[in-house]
Every structure is written in structure tokens, then in C-alpha cells.
Protein backbone atom coordinates (compact mmCIF):
# COMPACT_ATOMS: atom_id res chain seq x y z
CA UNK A 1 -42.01 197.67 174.33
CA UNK A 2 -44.53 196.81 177.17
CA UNK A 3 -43.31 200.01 179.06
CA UNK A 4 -44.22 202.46 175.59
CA UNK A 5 -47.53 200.60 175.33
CA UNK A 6 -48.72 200.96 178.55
CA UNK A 7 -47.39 204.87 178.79
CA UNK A 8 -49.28 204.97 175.26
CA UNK A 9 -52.49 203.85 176.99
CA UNK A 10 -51.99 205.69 180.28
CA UNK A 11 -51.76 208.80 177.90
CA UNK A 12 -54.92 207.67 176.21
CA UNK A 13 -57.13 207.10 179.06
CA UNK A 14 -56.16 210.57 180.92
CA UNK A 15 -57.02 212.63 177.85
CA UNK A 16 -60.43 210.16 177.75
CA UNK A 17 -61.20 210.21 181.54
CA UNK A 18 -59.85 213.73 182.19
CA UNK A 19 -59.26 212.69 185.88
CA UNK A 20 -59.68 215.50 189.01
CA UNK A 21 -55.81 215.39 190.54
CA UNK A 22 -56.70 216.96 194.66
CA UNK A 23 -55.62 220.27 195.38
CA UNK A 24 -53.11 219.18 197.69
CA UNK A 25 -51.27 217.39 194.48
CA UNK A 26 -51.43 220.04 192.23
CA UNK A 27 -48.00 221.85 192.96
CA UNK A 28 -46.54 217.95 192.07
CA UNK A 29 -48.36 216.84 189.24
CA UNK A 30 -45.97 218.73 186.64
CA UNK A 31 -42.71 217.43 188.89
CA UNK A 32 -43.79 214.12 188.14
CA UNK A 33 -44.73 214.18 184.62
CA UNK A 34 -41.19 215.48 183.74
CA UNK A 35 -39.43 212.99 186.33
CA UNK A 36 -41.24 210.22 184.38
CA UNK A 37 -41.09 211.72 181.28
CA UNK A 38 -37.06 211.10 182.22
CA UNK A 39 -37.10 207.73 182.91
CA UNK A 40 -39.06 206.90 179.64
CA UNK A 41 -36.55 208.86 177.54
CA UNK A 42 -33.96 206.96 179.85
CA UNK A 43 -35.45 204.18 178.29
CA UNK A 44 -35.88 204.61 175.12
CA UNK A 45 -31.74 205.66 175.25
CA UNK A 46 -31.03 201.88 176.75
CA UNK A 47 -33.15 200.09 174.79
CA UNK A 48 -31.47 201.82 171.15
CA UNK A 49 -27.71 201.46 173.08
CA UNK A 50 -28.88 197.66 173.84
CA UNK A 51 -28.42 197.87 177.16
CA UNK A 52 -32.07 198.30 178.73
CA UNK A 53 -33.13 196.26 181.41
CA UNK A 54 -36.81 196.45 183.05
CA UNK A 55 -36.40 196.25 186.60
CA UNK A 56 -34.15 199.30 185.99
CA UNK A 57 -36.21 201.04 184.33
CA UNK A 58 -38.50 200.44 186.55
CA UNK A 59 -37.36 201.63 189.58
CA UNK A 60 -35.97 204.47 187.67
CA UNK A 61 -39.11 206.00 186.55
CA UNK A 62 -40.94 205.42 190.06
CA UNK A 63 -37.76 206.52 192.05
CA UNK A 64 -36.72 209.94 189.83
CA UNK A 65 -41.36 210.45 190.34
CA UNK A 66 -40.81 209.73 194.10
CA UNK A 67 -37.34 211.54 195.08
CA UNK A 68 -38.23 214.67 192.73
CA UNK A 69 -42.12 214.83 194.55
CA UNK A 70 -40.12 214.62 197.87
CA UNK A 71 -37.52 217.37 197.10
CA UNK A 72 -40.33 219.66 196.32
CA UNK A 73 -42.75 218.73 199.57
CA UNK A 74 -39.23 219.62 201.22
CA UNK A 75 -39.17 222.90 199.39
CA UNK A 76 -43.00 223.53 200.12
CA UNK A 77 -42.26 222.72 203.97
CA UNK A 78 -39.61 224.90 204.27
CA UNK A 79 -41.11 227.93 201.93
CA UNK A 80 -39.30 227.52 198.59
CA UNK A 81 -40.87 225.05 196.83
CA UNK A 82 -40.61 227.38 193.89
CA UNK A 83 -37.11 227.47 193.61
CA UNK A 84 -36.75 223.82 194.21
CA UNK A 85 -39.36 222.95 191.61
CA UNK A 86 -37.84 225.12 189.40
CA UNK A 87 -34.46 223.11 190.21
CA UNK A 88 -35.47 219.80 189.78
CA UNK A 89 -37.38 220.99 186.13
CA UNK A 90 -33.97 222.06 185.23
CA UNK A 91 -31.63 219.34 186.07
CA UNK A 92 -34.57 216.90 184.70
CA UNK A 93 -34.90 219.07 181.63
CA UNK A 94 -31.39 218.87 181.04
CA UNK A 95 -31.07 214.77 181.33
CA UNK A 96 -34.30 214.41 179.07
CA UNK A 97 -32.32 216.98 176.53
CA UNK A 98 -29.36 214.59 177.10
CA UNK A 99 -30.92 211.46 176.64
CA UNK A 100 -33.08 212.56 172.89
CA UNK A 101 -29.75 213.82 171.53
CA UNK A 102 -28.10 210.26 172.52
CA UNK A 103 -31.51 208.92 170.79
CA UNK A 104 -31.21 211.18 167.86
CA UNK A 105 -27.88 210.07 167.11
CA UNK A 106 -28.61 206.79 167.58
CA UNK A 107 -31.56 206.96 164.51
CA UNK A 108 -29.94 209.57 162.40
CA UNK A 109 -26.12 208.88 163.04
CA UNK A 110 -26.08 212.61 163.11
């Protein structure tokens, strides 16, 4: 509950503070919104399946921002960041997809 809260409140204060993200960040600012946006939905799964745990979650969410920032600076070094951020959206996409169907079964037995 302490995670939600303080992504509800990160949330809050970037829409108040409208932060300037460098220029050199930009192309990775979108990577890791989605990699976190895994983890959270990661969470939210374990918690409803009873099996969360914070220091996994945790480490998930700053690992999955970390590994999918580094695949792209690899991509970007090597001249196709584009297709590797475009990678990394999709197989993120498709575990955040995973993990709100697990959640919507969970709350609507559906």
C-alpha cells in the first residue's frame, strides 16, 4: 500500500512541479515510465495472488527502469536505439497486458 501511495504522490507532484527532464534523458524517459509502470502492475498482480513481497518489488521496479534504460543506451550507441526501444515497449507492453488480465480476473472472476 506504501508503494501505490507514494507512486500516487510521485504522480501528483510531477503534474504540480512539471519538472525539465535534460535533453540527454529524453530518448529514456518513456522506457522508464513503462518499465515501472511494469513493476507496479507486477505488484498490484502479487499483492491480489497474496504473494507480494517488498524487497521484490522493489528491486523489480528499479531493475526492469535500469536494465530497459541500458538496453536502449546500447541501442543508441550502436545506432538502433529505435528498434530496441521499440523492443523493449513491446515485450513490456505485453507483461503489463499480462499482468491487468491476471488482475482483472482476480476482481471480476471473469
Amino acid at each position: 500500500m506504501i508503494a501505490v501511495l507514494g507512486l500516487l504522490v510521485g504522480i501528483v507532484l510531477g503534474l504540480v512541479l512539471t519538472p525539465d527532464v535534460p535533453l540527454g534523458l529524453e530518448p529514456y524517459l518513456p522506457i522508464a515510465v513503462v518499465a515501472a509502470l511494469d513493476a507496479a502492475f507486477g505488484g498490484l498482480r502479487a499483492f491480489l495472488d497474496g504473494i507480494f513481497d517488498d524487497k521484490v518489488f522493489v528491486i523489480s521496479f528499479v531493475s526492469n527502469v535500469v536494465i530497459a534504460a541500458a538496453i536502449v543506451y546500447v541501442g543508441d550507441r550502436l545506432g538502433v536505439g529505435g528498434q530496441l526501444s521499440t523492443g523493449v515497449i513491446v515485450v513490456l507492453g505485453i507483461r503489463i497486458f499480462s499482468n491487468v488480465a491476471a488482475i482483472r480476473r482476480h476482481l471480476f472472476h471473469a
